[in-house]
C-alpha atoms as a PDB file:
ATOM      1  CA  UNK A   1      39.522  59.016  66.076  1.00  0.00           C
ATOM      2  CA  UNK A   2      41.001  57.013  63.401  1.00  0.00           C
ATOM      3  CA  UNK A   3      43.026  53.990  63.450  1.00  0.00           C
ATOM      4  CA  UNK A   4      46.545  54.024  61.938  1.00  0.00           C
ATOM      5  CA  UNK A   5      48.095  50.203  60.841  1.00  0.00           C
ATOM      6  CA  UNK A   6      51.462  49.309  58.775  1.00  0.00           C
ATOM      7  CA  UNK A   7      54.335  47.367  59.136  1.00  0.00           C
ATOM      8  CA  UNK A   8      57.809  48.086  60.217  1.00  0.00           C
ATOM      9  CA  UNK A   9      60.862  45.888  59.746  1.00  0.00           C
ATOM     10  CA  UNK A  10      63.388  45.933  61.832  1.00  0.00           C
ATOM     11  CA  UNK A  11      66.735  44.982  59.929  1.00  0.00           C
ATOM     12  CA  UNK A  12      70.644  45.243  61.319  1.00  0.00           C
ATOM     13  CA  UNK A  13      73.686  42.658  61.823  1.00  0.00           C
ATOM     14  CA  UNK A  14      73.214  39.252  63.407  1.00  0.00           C
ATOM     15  CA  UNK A  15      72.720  39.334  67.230  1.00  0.00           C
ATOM     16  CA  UNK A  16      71.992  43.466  67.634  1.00  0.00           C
ATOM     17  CA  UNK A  17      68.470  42.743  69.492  1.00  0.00           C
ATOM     18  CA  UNK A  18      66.020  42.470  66.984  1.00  0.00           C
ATOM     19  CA  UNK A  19      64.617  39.776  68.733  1.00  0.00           C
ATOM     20  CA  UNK A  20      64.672  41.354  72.377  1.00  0.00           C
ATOM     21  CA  UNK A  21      63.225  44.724  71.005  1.00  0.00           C
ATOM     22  CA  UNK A  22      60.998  42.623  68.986  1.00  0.00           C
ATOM     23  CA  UNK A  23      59.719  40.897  72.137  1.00  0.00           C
ATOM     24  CA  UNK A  24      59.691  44.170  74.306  1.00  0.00           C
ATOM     25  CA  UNK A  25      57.506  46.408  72.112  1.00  0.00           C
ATOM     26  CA  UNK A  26      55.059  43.459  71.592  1.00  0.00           C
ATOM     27  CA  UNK A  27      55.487  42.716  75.458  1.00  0.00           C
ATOM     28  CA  UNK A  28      55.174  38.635  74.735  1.00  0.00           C
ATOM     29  CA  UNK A  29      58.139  36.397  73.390  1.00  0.00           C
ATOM     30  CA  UNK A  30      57.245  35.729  70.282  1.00  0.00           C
ATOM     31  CA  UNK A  31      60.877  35.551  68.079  1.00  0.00           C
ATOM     32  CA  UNK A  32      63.036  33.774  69.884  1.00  0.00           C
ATOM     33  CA  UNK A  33      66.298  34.791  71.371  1.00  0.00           C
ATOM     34  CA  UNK A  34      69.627  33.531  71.993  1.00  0.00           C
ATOM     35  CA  UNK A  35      73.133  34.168  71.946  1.00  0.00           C
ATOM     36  CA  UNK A  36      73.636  32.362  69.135  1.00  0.00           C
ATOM     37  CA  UNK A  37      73.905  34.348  66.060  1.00  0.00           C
ATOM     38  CA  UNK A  38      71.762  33.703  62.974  1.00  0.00           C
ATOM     39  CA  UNK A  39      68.955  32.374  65.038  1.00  0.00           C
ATOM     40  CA  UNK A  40      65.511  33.748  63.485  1.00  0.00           C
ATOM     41  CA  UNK A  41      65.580  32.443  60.073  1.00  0.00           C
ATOM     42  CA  UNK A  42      61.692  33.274  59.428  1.00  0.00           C
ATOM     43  CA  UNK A  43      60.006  36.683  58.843  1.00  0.00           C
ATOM     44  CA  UNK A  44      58.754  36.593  62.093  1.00  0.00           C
ATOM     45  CA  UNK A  45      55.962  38.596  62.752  1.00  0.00           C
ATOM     46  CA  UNK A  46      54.788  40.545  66.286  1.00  0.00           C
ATOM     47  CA  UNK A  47      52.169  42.911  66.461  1.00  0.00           C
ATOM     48  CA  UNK A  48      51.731  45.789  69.325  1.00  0.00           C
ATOM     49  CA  UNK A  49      48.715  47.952  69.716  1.00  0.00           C
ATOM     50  CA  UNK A  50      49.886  52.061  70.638  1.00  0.00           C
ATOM     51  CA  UNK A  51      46.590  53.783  71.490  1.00  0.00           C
ATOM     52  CA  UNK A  52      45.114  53.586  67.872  1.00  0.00           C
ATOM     53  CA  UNK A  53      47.502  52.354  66.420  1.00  0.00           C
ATOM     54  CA  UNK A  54      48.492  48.887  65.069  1.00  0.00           C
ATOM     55  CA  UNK A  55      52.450  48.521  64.513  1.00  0.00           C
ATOM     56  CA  UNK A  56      53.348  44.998  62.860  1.00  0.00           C
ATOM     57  CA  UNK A  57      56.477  44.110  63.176  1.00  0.00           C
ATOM     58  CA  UNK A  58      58.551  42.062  60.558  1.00  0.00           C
ATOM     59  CA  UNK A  59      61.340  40.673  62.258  1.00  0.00           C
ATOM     60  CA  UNK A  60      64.101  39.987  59.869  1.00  0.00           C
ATOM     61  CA  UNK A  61      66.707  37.202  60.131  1.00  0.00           C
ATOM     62  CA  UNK A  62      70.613  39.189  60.934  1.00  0.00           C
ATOM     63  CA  UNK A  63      72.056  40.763  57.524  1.00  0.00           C
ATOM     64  CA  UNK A  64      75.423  38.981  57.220  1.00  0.00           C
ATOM     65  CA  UNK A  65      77.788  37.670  54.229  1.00  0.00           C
ATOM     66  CA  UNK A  66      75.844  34.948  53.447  1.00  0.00           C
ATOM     67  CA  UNK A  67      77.994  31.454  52.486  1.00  0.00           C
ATOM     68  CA  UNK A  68      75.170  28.607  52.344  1.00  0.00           C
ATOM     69  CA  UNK A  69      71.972  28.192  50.290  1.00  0.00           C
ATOM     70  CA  UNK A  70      70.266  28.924  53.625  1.00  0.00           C
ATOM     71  CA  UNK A  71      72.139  32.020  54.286  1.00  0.00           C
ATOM     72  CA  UNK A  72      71.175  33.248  50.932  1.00  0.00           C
ATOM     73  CA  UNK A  73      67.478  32.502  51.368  1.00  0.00           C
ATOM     74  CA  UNK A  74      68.203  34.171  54.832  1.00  0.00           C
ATOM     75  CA  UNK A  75      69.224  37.245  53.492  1.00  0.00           C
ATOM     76  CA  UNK A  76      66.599  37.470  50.991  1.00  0.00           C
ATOM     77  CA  UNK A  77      64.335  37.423  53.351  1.00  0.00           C
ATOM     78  CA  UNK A  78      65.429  39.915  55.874  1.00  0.00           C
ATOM     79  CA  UNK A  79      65.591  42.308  52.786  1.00  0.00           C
ATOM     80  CA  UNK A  80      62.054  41.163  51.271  1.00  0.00           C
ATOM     81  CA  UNK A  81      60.827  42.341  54.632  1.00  0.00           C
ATOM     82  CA  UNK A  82      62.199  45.948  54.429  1.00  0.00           C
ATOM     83  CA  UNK A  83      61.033  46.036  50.825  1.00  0.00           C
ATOM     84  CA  UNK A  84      57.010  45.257  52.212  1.00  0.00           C
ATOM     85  CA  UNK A  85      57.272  47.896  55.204  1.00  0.00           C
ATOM     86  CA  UNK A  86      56.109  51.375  55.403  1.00  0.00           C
ATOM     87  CA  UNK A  87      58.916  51.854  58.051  1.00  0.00           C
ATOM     88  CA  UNK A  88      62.319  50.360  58.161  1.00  0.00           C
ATOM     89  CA  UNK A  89      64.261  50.440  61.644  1.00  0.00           C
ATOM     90  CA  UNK A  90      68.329  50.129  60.973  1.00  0.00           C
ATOM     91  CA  UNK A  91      69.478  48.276  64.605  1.00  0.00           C
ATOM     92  CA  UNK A  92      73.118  49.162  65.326  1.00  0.00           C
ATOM     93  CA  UNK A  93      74.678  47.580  68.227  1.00  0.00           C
ATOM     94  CA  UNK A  94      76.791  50.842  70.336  1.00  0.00           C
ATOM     95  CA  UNK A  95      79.815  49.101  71.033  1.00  0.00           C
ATOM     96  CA  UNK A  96      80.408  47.184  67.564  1.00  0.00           C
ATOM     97  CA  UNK A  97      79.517  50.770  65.880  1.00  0.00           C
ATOM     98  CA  UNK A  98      79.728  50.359  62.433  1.00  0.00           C
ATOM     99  CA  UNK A  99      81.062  47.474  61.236  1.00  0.00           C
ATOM    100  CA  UNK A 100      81.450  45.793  57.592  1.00  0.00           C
ATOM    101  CA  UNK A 101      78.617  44.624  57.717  1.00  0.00           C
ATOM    102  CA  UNK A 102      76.735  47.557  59.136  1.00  0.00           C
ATOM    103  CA  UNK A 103      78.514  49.447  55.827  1.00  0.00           C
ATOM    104  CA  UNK A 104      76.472  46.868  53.692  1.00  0.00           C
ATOM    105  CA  UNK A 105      73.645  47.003  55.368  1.00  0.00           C
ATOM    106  CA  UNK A 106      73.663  51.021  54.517  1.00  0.00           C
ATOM    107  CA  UNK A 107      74.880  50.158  50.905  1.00  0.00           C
ATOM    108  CA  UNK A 108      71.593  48.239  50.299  1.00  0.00           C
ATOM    109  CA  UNK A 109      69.492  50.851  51.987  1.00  0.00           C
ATOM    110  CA  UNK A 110      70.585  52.877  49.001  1.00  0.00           C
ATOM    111  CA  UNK A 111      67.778  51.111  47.041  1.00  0.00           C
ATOM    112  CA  UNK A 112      65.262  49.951  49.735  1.00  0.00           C
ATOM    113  CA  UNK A 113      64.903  52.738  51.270  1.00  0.00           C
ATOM    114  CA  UNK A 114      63.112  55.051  48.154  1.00  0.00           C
ATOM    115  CA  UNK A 115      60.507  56.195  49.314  1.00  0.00           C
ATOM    116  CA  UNK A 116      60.022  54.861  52.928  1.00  0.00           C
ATOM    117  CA  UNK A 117      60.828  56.202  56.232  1.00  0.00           C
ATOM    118  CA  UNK A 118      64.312  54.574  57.745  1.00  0.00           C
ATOM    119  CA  UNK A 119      64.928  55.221  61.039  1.00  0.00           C
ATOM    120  CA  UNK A 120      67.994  54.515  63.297  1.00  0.00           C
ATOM    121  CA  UNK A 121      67.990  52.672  66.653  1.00  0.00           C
ATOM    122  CA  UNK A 122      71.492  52.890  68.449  1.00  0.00           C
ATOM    123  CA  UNK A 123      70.907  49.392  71.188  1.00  0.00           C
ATOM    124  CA  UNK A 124      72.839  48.146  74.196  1.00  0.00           C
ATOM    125  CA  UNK A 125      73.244  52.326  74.923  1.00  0.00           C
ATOM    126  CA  UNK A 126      74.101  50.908  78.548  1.00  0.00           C
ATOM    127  CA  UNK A 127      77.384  49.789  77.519  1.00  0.00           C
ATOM    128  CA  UNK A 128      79.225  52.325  75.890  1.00  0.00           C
ATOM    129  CA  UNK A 129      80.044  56.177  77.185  1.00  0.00           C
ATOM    130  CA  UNK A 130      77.694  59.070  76.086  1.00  0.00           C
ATOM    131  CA  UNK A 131      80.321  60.899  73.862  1.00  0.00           C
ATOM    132  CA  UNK A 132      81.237  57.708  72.016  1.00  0.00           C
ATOM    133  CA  UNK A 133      77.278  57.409  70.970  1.00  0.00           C
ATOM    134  CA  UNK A 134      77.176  60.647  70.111  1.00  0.00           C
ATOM    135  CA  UNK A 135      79.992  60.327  67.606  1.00  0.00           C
ATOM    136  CA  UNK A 136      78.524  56.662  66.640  1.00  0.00           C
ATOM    137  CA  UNK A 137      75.163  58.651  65.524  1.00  0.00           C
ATOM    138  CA  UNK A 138      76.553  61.560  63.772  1.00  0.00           C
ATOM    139  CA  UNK A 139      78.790  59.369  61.953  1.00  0.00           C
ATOM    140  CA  UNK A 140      75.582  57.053  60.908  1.00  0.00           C
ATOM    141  CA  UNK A 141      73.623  60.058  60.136  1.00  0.00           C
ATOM    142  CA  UNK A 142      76.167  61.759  58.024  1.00  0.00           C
ATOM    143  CA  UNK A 143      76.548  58.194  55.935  1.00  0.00           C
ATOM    144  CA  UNK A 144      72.097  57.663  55.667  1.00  0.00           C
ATOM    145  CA  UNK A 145      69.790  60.799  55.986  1.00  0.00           C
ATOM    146  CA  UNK A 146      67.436  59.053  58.643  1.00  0.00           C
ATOM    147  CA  UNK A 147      64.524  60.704  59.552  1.00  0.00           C
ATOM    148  CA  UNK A 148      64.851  59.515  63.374  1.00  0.00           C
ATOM    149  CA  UNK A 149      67.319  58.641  65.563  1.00  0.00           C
ATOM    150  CA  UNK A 150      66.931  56.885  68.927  1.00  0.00           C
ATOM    151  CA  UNK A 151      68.997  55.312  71.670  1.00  0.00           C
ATOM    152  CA  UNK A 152      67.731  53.048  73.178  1.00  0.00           C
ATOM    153  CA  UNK A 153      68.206  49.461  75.296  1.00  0.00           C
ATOM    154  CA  UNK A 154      66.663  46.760  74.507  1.00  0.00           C
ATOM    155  CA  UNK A 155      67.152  44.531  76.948  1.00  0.00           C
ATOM    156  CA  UNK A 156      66.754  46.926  79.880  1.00  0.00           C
ATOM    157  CA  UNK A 157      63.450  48.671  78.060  1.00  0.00           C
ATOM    158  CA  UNK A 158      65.092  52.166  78.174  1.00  0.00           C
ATOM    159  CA  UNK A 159      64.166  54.272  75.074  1.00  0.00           C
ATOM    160  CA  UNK A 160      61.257  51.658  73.777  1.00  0.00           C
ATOM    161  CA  UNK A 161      58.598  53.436  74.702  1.00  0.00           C
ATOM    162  CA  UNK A 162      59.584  56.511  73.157  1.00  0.00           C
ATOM    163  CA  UNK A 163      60.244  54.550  70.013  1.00  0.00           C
ATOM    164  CA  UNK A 164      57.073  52.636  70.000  1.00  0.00           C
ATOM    165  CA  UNK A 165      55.263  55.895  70.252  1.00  0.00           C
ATOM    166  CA  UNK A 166      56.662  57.622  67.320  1.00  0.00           C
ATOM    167  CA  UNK A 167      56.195  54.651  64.809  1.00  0.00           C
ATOM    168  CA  UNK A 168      52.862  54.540  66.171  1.00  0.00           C
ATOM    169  CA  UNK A 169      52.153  58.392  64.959  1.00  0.00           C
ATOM    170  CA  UNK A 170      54.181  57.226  61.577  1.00  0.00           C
ATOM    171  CA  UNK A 171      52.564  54.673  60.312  1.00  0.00           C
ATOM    172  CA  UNK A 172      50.153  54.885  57.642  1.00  0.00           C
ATOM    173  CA  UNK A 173      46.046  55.855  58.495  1.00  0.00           C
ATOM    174  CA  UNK A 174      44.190  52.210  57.954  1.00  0.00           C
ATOM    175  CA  UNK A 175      42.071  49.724  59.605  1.00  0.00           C
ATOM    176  CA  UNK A 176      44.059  47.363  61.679  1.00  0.00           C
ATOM    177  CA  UNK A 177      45.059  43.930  60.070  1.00  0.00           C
ATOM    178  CA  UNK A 178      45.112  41.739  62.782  1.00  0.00           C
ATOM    179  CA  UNK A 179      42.548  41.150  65.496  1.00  0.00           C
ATOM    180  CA  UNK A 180      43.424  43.244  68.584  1.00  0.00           C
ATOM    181  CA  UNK A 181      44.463  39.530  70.863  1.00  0.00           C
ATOM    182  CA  UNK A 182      46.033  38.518  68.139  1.00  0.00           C
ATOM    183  CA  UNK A 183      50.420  38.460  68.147  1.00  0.00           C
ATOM    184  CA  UNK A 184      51.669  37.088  65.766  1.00  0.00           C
ATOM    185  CA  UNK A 185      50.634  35.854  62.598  1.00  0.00           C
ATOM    186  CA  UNK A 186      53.073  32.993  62.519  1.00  0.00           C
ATOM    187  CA  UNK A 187      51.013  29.264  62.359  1.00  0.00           C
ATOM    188  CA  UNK A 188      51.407  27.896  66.530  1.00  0.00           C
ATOM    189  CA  UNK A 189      53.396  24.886  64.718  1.00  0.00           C
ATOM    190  CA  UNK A 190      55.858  26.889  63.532  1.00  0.00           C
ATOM    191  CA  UNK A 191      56.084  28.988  67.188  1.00  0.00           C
ATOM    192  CA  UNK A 192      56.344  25.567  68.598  1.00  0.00           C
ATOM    193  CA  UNK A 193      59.118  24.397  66.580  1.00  0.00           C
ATOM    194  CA  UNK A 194      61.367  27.463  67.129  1.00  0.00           C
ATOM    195  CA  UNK A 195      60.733  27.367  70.959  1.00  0.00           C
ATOM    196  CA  UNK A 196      62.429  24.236  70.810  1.00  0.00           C
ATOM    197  CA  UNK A 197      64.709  24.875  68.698  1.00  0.00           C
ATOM    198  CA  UNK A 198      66.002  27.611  70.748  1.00  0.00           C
ATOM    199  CA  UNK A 199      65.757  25.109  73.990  1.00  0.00           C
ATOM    200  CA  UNK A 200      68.578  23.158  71.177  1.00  0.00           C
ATOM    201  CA  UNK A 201      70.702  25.865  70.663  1.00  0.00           C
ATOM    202  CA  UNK A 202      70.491  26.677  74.236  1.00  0.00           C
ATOM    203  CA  UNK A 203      71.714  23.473  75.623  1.00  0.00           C
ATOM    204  CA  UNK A 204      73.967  22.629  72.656  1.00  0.00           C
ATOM    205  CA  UNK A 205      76.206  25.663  72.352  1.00  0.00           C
ATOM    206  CA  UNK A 206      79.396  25.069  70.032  1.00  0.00           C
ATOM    207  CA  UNK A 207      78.299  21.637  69.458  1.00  0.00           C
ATOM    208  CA  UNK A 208      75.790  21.320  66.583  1.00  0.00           C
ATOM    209  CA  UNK A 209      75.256  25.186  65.931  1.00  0.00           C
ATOM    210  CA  UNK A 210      73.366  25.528  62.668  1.00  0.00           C
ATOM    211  CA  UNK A 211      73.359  21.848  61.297  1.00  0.00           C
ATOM    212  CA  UNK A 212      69.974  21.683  62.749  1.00  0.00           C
ATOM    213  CA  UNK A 213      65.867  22.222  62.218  1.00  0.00           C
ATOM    214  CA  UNK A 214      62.700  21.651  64.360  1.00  0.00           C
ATOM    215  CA  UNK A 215      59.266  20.327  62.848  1.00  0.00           C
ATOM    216  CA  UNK A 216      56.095  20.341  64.305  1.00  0.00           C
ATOM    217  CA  UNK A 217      54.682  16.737  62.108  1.00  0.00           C
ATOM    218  CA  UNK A 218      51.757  16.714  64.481  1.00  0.00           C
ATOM    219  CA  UNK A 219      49.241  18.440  66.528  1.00  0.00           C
ATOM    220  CA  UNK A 220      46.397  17.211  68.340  1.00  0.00           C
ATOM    221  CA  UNK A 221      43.612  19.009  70.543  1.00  0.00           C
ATOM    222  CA  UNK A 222      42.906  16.345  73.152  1.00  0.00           C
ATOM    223  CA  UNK A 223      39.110  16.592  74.879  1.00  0.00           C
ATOM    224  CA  UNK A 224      40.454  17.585  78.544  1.00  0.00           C
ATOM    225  CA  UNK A 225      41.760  21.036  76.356  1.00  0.00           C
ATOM    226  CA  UNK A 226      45.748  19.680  76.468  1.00  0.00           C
ATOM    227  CA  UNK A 227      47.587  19.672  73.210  1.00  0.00           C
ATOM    228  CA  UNK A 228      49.862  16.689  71.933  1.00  0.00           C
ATOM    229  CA  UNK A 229      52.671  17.671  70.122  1.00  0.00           C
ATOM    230  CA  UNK A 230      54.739  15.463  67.731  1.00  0.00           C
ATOM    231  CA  UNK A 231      58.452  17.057  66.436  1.00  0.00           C
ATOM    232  CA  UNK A 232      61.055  15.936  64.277  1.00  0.00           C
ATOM    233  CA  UNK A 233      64.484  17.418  64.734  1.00  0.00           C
ATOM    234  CA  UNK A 234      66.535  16.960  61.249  1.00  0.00           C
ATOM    235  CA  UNK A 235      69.996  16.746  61.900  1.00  0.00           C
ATOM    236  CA  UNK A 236      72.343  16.445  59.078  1.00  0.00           C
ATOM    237  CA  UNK A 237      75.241  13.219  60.474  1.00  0.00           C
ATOM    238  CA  UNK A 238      74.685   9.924  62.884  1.00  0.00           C
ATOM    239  CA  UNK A 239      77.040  11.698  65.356  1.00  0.00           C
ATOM    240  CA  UNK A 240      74.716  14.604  65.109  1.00  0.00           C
ATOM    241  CA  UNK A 241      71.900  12.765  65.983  1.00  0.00           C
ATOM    242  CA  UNK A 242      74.438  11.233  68.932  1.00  0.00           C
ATOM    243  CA  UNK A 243      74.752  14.914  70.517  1.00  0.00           C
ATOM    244  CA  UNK A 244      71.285  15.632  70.702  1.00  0.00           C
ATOM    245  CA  UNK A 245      70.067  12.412  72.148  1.00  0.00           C
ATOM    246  CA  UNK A 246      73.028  13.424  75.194  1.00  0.00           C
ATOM    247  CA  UNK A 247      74.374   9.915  77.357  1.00  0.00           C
ATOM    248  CA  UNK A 248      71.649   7.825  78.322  1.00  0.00           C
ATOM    249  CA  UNK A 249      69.017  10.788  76.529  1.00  0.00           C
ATOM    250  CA  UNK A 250      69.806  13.212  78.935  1.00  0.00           C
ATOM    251  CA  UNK A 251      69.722  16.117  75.913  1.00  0.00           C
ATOM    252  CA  UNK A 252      66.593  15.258  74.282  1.00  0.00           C
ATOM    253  CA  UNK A 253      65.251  14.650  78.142  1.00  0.00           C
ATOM    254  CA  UNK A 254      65.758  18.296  79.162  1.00  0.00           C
ATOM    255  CA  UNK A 255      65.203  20.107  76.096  1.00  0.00           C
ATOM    256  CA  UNK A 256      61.966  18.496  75.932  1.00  0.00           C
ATOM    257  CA  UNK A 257      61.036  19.653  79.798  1.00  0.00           C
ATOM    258  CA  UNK A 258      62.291  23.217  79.132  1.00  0.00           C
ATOM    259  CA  UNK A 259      60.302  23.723  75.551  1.00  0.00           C
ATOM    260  CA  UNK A 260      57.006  21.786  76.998  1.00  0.00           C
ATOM    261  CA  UNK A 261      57.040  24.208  79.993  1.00  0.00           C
ATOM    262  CA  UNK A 262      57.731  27.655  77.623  1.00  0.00           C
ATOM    263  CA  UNK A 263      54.847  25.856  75.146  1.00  0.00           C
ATOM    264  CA  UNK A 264      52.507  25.505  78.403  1.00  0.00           C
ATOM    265  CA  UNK A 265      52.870  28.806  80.001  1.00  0.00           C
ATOM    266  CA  UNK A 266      52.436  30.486  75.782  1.00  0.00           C
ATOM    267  CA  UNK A 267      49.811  28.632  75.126  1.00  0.00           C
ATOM    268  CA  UNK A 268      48.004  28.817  78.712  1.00  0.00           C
ATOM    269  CA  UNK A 269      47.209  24.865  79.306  1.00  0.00           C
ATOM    270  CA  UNK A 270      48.790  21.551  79.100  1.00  0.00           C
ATOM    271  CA  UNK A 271      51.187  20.260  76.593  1.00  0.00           C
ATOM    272  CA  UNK A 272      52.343  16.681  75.671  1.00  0.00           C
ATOM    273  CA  UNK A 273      55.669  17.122  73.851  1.00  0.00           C
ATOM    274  CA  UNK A 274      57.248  14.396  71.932  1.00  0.00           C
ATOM    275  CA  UNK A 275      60.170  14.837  70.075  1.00  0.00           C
ATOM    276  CA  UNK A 276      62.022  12.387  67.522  1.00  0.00           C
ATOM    277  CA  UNK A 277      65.908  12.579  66.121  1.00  0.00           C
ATOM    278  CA  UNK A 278      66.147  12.048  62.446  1.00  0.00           C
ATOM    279  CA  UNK A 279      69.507  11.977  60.387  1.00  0.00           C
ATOM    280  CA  UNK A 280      69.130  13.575  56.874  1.00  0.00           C
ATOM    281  CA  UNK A 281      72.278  14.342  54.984  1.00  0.00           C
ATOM    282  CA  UNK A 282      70.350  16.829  52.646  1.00  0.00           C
ATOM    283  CA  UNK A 283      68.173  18.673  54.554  1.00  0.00           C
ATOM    284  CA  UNK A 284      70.156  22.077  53.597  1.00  0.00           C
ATOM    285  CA  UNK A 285      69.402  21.658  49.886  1.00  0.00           C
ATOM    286  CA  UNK A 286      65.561  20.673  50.270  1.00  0.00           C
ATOM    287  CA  UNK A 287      62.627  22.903  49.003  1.00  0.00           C
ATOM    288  CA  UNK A 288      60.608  21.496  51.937  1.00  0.00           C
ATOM    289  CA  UNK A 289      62.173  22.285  54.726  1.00  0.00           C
ATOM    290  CA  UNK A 290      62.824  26.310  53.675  1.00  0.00           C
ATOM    291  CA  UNK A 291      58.872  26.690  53.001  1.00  0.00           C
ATOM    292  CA  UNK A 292      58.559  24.998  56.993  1.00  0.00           C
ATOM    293  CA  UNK A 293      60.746  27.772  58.150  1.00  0.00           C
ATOM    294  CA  UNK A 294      58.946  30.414  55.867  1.00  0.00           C
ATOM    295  CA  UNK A 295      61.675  31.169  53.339  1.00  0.00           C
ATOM    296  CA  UNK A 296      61.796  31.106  50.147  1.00  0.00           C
ATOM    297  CA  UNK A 297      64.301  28.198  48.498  1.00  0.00           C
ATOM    298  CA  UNK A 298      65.243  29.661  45.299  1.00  0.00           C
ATOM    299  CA  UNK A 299      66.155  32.675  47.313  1.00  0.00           C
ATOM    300  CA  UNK A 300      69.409  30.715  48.048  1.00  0.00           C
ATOM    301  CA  UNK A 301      70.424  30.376  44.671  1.00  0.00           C
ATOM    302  CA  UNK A 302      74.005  31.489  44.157  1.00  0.00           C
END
């Protein structure tokens, strides 16, 4: 029998479950999710195995009107990543339907989408009524000629198997790419850094939403099989730096707990997490810190 491998981005508006489908077909978390908008900012990548075949996702920061240098390099990204797939999935959240954004989104398809198979995915079916989905697709169908349309939930798992199946049978005849245990192709530093991150986000809220990034400076494999891990978390103003430390370092405290425990349970042994606040003013405009998050900085040239 032979194998089939490719890779299939999954593109759409800021919060529309890229992430949770992302983490459901792959069946481990891998991108992270939160209710915070924006919040993957690297092509993150997952891979899931479907009888012989090897589907890589590219998970692809929200498309949005992008404002900031990072925004730009955000958005070149998510598009880069439709550009390198053999399949392209267009997420549409039911009860937003389509939005501006979601009518830019399908403006830019225009080009990426020569010669590649886009497909739609209609998520969060569980909230909306059946004739208002049905209207939602034919109106999406009659604006893009997709070859596919599912409904589907992320969250809840309904529909994913279905679609996991069929971009199985799509993709492309070819060895696989990755070894069969292996996830995601993202370095563990970089996992590391947006686990906490997200434990940030989390526990922060409206307070410091994207003024904010995670390093992983060190890692060390101790003999008794732990893991040491040194971060630095960049934040852009002294009363920045205030927020995340919390009264008495009650913050930095718990976000530390919650991301060592997620690290220790994804990794499978003991962690030693240590995390340090750093103010810098610049670190929007700095070539270093968009190659740490796996962008590209002269994508966010105006």
């Amino acid at each position: 029998m032979s194998t089939r491998a490719g890779f299939v981005a999954l593109i759409g508006e800021p919060n529309a479950g890229k992430s949770t489908l992302l983490n459901r077909m792959v069946g481990a978390k891998v991108s992270i999710v939160t209710h915070k908008v924006q919040t993957t900012r690297a092509r993150i990548r997952g891979v899931a195995m479907e009888g012989e075949s090897q589907i890589v996702f590219v998970d692809t920061p929200g498309l949005f009107q992008p404002r900031r240098r990072l925004d730009r390099a955000m958005v070149a990204a998510a598009w880069g990543g439709a550009a390198d797939a053999d399949v392209v999935v267009l997420l549409v959240e039911a009860q937003r339907g389509v939005t501006e954004g979601v009518e830019r989104i399908l403006e830019g398809l225009q080009d990426i989408g020569q010669g590649r198979q886009v497909m739609l995915a209609i998520n969060k079916i569980d909230r909306v009524q059946s004739e208002v989905l049905l209207g939602l697709s034919k109106d999406l169908n009659d604006r893009y000629p997709f070859v596919e349309t599912f409904m589907i939930s992320a969250e809840r798992g309904h529909g994913v198997e279905a679609l996991r199946k069929w971009l199985a049978a799509e993709l492309p005849e070819s060895p696989w790419l990755y070894p069969e245990d292996q996830i995601a192709d993202l370095p563990m530093r970089m996992i590391a850094a947006e686990m906490t991150r997200e434990k940030l986000t989390l526990r922060l809220h409206q307070e410091l939403p994207y003024q904010l990034t995670v390093e992983t400076e060190g890692w060390e494999e101790r003999k008794d099989g732990s893991a040491k891990i040194d971060q630095l978390i960049y934040v852009v103003r002294d009363g920045h730096k205030g927020i995340v430390l919390g009264h008495k370092g009650e913050t930095i405290k718990a976000v530390s707990k919650a991301a060592r425990e997620e690290l220790q349970e994804f990794l499978g042994r003991k962690v030693h997490l240590f995390l340090q606040v750093k103010v810098r003013p610049n670190w929007l405009d700095e070539a270093e810190r968009y190659s740490e998050m796996g962008l590209e900085f002269k994508d966010g040239n105006a």
